[in-house]
Protein backbone atom coordinates (compact mmCIF):
# COMPACT_ATOMS: atom_id res chain seq x y z
CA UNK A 1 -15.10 2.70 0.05
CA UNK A 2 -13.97 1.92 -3.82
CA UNK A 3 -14.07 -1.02 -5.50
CA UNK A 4 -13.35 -4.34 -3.40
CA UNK A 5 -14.41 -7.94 -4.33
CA UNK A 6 -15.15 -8.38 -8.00
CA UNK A 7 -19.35 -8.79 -8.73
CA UNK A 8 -19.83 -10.91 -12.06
CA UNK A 9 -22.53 -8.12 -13.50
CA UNK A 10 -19.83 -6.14 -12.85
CA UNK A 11 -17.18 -7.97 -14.39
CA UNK A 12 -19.55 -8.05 -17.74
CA UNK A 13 -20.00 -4.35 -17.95
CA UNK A 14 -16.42 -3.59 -17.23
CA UNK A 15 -13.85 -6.26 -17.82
CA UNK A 16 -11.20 -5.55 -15.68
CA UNK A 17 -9.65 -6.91 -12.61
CA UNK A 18 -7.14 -7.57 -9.68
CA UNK A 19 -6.39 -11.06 -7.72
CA UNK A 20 -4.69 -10.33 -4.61
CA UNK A 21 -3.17 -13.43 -3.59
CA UNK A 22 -3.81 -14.29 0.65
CA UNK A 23 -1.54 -16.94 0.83
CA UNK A 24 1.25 -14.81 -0.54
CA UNK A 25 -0.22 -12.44 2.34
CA UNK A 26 -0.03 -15.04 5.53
CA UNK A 27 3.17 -16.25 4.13
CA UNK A 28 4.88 -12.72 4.25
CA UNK A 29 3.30 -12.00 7.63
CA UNK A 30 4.97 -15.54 9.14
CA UNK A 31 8.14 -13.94 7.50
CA UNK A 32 8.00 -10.47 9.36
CA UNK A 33 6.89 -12.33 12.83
CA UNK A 34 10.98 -14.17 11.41
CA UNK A 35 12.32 -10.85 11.47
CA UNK A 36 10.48 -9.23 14.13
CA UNK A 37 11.77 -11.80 16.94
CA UNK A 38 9.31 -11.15 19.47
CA UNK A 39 8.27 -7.47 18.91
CA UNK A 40 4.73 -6.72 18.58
CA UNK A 41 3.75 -5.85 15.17
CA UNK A 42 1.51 -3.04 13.92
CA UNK A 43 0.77 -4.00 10.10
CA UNK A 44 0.29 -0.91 8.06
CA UNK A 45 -2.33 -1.43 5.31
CA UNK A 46 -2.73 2.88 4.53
CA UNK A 47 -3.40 3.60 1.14
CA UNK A 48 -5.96 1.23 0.87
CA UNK A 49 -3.54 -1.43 2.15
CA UNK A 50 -1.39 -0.65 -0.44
CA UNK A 51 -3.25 -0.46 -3.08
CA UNK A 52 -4.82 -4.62 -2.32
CA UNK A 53 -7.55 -3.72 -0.65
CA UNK A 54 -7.96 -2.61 3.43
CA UNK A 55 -10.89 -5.14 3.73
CA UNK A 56 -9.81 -8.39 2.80
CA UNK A 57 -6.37 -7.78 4.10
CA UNK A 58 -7.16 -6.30 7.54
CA UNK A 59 -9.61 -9.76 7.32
CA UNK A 60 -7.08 -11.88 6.91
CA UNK A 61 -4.44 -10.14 9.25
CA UNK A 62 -6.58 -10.38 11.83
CA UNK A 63 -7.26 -14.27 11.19
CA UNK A 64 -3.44 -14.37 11.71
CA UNK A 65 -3.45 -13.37 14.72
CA UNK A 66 -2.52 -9.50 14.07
CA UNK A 67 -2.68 -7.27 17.07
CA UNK A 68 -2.81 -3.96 15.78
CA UNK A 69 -3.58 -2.75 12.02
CA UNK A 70 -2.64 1.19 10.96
CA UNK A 71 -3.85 3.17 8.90
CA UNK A 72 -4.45 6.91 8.05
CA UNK A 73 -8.15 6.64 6.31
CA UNK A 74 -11.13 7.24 8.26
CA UNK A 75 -12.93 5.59 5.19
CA UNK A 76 -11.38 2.91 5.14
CA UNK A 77 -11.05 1.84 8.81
CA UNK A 78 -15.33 2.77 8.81
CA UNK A 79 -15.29 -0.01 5.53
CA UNK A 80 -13.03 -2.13 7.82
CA UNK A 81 -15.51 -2.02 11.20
CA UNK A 82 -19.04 -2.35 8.82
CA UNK A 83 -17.34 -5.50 7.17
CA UNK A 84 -16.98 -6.51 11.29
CA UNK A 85 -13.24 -6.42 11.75
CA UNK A 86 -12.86 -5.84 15.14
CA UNK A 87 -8.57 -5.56 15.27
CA UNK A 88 -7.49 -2.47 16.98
CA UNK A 89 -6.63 -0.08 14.05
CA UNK A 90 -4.37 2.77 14.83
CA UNK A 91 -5.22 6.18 13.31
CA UNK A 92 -1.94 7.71 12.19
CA UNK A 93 -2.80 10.96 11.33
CA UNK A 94 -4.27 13.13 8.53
CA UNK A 95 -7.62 14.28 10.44
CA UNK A 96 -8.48 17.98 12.23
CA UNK A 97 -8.38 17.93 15.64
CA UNK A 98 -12.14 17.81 16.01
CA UNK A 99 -12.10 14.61 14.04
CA UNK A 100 -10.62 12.72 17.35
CA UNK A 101 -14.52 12.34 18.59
CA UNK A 102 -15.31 10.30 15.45
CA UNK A 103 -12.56 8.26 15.62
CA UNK A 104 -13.15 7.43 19.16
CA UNK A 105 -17.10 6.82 18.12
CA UNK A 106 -15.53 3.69 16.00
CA UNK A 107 -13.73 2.49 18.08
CA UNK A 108 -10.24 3.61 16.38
CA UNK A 109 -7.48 4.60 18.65
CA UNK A 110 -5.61 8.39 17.64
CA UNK A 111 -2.41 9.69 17.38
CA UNK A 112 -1.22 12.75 18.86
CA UNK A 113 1.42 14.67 17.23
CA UNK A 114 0.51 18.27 18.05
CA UNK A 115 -0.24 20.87 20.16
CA UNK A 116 -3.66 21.24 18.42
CA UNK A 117 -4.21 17.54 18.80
CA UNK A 118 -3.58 17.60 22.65
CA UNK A 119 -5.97 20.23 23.26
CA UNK A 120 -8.62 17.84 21.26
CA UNK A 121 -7.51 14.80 23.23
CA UNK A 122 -8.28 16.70 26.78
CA UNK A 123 -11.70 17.81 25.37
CA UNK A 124 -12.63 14.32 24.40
CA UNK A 125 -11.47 12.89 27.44
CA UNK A 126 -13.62 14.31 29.97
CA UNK A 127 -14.08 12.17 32.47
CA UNK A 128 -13.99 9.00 30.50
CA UNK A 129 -10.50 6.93 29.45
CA UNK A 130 -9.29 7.46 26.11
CA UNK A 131 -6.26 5.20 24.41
CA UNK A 132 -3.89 6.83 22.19
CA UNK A 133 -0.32 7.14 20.70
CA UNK A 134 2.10 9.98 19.96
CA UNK A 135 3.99 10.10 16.75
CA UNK A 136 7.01 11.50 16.91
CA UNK A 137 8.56 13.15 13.97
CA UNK A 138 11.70 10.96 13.24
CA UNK A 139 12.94 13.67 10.62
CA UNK A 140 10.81 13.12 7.74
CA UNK A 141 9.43 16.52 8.03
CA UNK A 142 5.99 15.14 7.65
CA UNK A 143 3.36 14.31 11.12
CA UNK A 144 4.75 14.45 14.39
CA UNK A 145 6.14 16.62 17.52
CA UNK A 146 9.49 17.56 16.68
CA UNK A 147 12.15 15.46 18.33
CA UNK A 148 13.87 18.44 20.56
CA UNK A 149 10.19 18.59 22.31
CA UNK A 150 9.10 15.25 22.24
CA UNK A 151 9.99 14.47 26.16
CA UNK A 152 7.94 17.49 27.36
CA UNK A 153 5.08 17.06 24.71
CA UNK A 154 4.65 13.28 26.12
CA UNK A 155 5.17 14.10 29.45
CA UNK A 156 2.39 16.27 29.21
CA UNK A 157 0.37 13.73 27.65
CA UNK A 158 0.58 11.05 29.67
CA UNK A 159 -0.11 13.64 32.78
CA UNK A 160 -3.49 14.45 30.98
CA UNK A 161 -6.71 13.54 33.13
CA UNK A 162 -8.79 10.40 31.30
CA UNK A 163 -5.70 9.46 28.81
CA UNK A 164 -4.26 6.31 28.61
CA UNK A 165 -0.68 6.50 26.65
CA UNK A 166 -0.48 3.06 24.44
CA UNK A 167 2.45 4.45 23.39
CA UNK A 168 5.34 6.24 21.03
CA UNK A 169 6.00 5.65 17.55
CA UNK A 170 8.11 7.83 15.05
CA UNK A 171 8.71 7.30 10.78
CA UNK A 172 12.46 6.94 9.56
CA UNK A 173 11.67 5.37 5.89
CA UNK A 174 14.33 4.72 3.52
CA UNK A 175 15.09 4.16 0.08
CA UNK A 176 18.84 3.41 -0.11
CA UNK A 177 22.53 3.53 1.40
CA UNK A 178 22.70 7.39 1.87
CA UNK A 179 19.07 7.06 3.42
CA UNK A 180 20.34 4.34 5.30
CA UNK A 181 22.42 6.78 7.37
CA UNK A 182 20.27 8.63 7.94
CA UNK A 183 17.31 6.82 9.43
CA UNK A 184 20.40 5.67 11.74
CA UNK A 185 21.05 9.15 12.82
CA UNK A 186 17.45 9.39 13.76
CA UNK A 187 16.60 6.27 15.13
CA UNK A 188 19.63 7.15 17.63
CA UNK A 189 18.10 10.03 18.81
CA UNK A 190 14.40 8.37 19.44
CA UNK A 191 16.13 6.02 21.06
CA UNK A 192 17.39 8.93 24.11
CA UNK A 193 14.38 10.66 23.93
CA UNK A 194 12.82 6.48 25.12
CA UNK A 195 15.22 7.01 27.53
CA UNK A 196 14.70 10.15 28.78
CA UNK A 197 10.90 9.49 28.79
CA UNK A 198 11.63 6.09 31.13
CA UNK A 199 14.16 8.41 33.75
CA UNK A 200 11.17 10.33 34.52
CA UNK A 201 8.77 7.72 34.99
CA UNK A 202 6.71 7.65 31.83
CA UNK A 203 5.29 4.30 31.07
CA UNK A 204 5.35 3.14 27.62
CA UNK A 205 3.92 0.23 26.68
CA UNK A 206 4.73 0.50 22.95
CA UNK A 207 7.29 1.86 21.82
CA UNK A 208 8.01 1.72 17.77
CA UNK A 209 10.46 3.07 15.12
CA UNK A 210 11.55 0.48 12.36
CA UNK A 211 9.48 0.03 9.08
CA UNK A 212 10.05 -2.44 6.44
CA UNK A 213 13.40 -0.74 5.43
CA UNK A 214 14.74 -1.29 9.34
CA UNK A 215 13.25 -4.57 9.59
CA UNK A 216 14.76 -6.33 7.08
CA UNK A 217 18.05 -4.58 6.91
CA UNK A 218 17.95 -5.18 10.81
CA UNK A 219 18.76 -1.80 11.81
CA UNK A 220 19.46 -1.26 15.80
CA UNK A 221 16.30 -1.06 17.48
CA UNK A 222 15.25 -1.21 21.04
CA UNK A 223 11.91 -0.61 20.34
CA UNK A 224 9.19 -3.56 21.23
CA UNK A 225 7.06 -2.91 18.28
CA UNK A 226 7.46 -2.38 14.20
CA UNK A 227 5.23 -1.20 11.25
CA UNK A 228 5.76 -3.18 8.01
CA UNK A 229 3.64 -1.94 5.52
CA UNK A 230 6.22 -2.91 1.78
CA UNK A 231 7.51 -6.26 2.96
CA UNK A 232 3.72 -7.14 3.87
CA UNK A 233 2.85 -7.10 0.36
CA UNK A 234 5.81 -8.30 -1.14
CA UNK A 235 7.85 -5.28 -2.27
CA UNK A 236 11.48 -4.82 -1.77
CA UNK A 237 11.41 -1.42 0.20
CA UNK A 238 15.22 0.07 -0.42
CA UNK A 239 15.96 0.53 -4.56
CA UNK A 240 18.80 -2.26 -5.62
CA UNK A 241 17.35 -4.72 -3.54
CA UNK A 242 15.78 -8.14 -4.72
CA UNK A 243 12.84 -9.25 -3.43
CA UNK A 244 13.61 -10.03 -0.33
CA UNK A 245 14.11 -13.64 0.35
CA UNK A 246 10.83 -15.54 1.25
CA UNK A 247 8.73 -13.29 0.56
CA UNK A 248 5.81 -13.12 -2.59
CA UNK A 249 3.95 -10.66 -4.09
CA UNK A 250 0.51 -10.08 -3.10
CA UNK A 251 -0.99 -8.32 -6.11
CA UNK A 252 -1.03 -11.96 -8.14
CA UNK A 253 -2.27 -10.64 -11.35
CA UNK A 254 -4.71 -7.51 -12.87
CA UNK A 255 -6.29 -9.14 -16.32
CA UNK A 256 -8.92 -7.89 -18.28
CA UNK A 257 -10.95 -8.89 -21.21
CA UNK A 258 -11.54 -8.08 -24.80
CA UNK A 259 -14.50 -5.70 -25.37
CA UNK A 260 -13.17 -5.20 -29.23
CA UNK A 261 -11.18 -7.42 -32.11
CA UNK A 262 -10.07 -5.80 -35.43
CA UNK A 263 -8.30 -8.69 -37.53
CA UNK A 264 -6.08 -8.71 -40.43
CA UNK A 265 -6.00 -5.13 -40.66
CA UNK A 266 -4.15 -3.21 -43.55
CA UNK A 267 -1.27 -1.18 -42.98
CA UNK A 268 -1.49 2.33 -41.55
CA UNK A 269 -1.16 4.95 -38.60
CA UNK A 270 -3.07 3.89 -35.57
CA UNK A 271 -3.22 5.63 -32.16
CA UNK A 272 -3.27 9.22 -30.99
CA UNK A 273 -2.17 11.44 -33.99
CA UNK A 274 -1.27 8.39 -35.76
CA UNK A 275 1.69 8.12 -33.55
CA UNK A 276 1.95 3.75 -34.08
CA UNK A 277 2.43 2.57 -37.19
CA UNK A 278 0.03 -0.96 -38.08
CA UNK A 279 1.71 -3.46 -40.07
CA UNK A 280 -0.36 -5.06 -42.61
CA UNK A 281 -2.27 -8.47 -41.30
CA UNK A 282 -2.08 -7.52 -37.86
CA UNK A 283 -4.89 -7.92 -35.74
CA UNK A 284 -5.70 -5.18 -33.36
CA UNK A 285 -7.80 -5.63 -29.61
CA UNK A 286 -9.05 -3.29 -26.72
CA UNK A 287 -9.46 -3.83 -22.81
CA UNK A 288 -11.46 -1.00 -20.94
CA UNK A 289 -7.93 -0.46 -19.23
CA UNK A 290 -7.23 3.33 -19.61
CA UNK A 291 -5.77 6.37 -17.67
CA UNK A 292 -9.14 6.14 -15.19
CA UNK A 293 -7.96 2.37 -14.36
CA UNK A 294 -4.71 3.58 -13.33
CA UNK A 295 -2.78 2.46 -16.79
CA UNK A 296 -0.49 4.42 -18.27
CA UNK A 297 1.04 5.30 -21.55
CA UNK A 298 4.58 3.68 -21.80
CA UNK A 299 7.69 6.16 -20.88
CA UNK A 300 9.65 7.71 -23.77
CA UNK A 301 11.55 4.65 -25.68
CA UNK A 302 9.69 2.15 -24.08
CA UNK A 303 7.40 -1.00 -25.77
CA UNK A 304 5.15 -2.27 -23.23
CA UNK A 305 3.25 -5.71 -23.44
CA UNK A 306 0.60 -7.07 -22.29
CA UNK A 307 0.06 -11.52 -22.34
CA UNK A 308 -2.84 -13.03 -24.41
CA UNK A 309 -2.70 -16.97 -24.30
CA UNK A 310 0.93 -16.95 -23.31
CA UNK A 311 2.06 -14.58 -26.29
CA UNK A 312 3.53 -10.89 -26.25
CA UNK A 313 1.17 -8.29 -27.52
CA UNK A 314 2.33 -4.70 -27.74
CA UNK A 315 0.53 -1.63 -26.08
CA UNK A 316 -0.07 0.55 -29.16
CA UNK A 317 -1.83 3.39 -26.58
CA UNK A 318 -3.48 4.42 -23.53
CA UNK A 319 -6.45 6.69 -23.57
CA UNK A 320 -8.82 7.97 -21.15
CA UNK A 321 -10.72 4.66 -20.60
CA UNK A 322 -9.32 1.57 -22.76
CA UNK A 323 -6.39 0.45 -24.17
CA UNK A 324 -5.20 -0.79 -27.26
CA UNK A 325 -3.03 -3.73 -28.68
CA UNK A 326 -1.04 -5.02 -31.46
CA UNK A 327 -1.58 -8.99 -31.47
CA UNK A 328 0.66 -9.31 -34.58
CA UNK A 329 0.44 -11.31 -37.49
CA UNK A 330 -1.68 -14.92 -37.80
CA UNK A 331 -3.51 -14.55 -34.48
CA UNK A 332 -7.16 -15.02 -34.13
CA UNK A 333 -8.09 -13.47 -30.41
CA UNK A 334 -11.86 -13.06 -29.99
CA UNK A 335 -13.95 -10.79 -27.84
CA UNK A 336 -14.11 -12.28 -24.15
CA UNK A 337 -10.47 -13.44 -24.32
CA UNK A 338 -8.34 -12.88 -20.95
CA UNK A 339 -5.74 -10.26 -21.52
CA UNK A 340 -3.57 -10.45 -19.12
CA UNK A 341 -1.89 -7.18 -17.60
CA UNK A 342 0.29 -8.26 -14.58
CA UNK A 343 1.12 -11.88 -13.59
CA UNK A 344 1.21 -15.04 -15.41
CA UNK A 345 -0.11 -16.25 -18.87
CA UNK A 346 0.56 -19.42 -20.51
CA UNK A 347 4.48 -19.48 -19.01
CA UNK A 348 5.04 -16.13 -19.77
CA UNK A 349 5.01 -13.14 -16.92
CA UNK A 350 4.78 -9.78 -16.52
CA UNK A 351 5.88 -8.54 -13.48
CA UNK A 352 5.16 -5.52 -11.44
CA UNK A 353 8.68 -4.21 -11.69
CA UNK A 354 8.03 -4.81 -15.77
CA UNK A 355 4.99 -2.36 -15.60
CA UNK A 356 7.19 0.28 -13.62
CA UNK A 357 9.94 0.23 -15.88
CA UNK A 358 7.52 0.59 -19.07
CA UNK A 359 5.83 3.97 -17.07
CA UNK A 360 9.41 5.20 -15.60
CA UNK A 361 8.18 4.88 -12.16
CA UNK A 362 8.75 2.50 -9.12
CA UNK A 363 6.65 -0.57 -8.49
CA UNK A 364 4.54 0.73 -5.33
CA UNK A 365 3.87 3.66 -8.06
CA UNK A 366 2.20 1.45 -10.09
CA UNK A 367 -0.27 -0.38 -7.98
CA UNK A 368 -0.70 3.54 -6.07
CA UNK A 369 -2.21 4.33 -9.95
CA UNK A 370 -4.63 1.38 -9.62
CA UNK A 371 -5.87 1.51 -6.12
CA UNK A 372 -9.35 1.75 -5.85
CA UNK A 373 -9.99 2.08 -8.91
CA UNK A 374 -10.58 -2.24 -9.97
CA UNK A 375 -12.52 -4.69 -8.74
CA UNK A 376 -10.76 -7.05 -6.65
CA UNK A 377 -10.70 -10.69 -6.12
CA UNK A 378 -9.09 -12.08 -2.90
CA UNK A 379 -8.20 -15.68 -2.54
């Protein structure tokens, strides 16, 4: 597993960090029980949840009350049962078919979506019960039994000897209007597929379609579960929106400190091929903040800034492991000073959709760079 909760020695020898905020975390969870009126949810925290950390959020999930956690990391759900989280996790995918026996030696629950899969599920059965889902492929092209099979494909799994079917689940994400329409499209034809499935006696106990996208722009859904995995952490999931109304960012801040001051420097050509030009009396800095931290050199026509005791200071360049700024002109940072990257500094923020804008990429981009790479610190 990568980095999780911050050590102080390793905090001196590199000075670099993320606070994920668990309040922010409960209070968006209350939010999507709101939205989800009833419907059981299955909280996606892939990706490391995310990019926060699979530990400490599955941990706190499952203190509120959280019935089912997904994910598609073996590594992570292993980090998640030897820190003795005991919360059903659902694997969704991404593992060989002869994987299915170490999943089910961890207690984790499978998804079928394949012939291939099937054929591993009978095998493991043998003689004993196994739990698992089938993931239907919604029209994302990605995991999943096509839609045009789906009825016989479950049919025949729920007929297997030794399996218990949990339930159904497909993937219709969206980004904006014109993917609106379509996850409608789809999300009509899961829906008579459910049906079909119930006409010939199939019992479903879970039944699930709508991600953060669906949920919040309350897309038709019959299902009696959903999988938010963006609104969980405080993202606005389709482009143009705002943050969506009560809910808060998770990632509270990444800061680091100085390892290196240069004051009152002279005029000249700093940073790779002498690409920044110094002004005279400005002090320079570096964090240990580079490309292998997940930072990145600002986009073409872009000045990005990092806070230092509530004042702007400019990114002058990004290299392999640190990073360098311009503090200006009368400043007197020192080495051990908070430098702070995303969040909050002395009135002034930077927020996550700042950072995105700065690298030409979206927000969930951004934290994707840093995950796993920093220390975190949960609270």
């Amino acid at each position: 597993m990568p980095n999780s909760l911050a050590h102080p020695a390793d905090l001196g020898v590199r000075p670099v960090w993320m606070e994920i905020d668990l309040v922010a975390l409960a209070n968006n969870y209350r939010q999507i029980e709101r939205l989800a009126k009833g419907r059981k949810i299955i909280a996606a925290i892939k990706a490391d949840a995310y990019g926060h950390g699979a530990v400490a959020v599955a941990r706190e999930l499952g203190r509120l009350g959280c019935p089912l956690l997904g994910t598609g990391s073996f590594a992570e759900a292993l980090a998640m049962r030897a820190a003795g989280i005991d919360t059903p996790i659902l694997m969704f995918g991404g593992y060989l078919p002869e994987g299915m026996a170490s999943l089910r030696q961890h207690r984790l629950i499978p998804t079928v979506h394949s012939p291939e899969s099937a054929q591993a599920l009978a095998r493991l059965a043998g003689g004993t019960t196994v739990s698992v889902y089938v993931e239907i492929d919604g029209g994302l092209g990605r995991l999943g039994v096509p839609m045009d099979q789906a009825v016989g494909f479950v049919r025949q799994v729920a007929e297997m000897p030794g399996v218990n079917l949990e339930g159904v689940y497909t993937h219709t994400p969206f980004g904006n209007e014109a993917g609106k329409r379509w996850a409608l499209g789809h999300l009509s034809t899961f829906e008579r597929v459910l049906q079909q499935l119930q006409q010939y006696g199939v019992k479903l106990p879970v039944t699930q379609a709508n991600a953060s996208p669906g949920l919040l722009h309350e897309l038709p859904d019959r299902c009696n579960a959903v999988c938010p995995g963006q609104l969980l952490y405080g993202f606005a999931p389709v482009a143009g929106d705002a943050p969506a109304a009560g809910f808060q960012p998770v990632a509270r801040a990444v800061r680091g400190r100085l390892v290196h001051v240069q004051p009152d420097q002279p005029a000249r050509a700093i940073g790779s091929g002498g690409g920044y030009a110094l002004a005279a009396g400005h002090t320079t800095g570096v964090i240990p903040f580079g490309l292998a931290d997940g930072n990145r050199n600002p986009a073409g026509g872009q000045a990005a800034h990092m806070l230092w005791q509530g004042r702007r200071a400019r990114v002058v360049g990004v290299s392999l492991e640190h990073c360098t700024l311009d503090f200006g002109p009368g400043v007197r940072p020192r080495v051990g000073d908070v430098v702070t990257i995303l969040g909050e500094d002395g009135g002034e923020r930077i927020g996550l959709g700042d950072l995105a804008a700065w690298q030409g990429v979206r927000p969930i981009d951004v934290l994707m760079t840093m995950s796993g790479r920093l220390p975190r610190q949960a609270g």
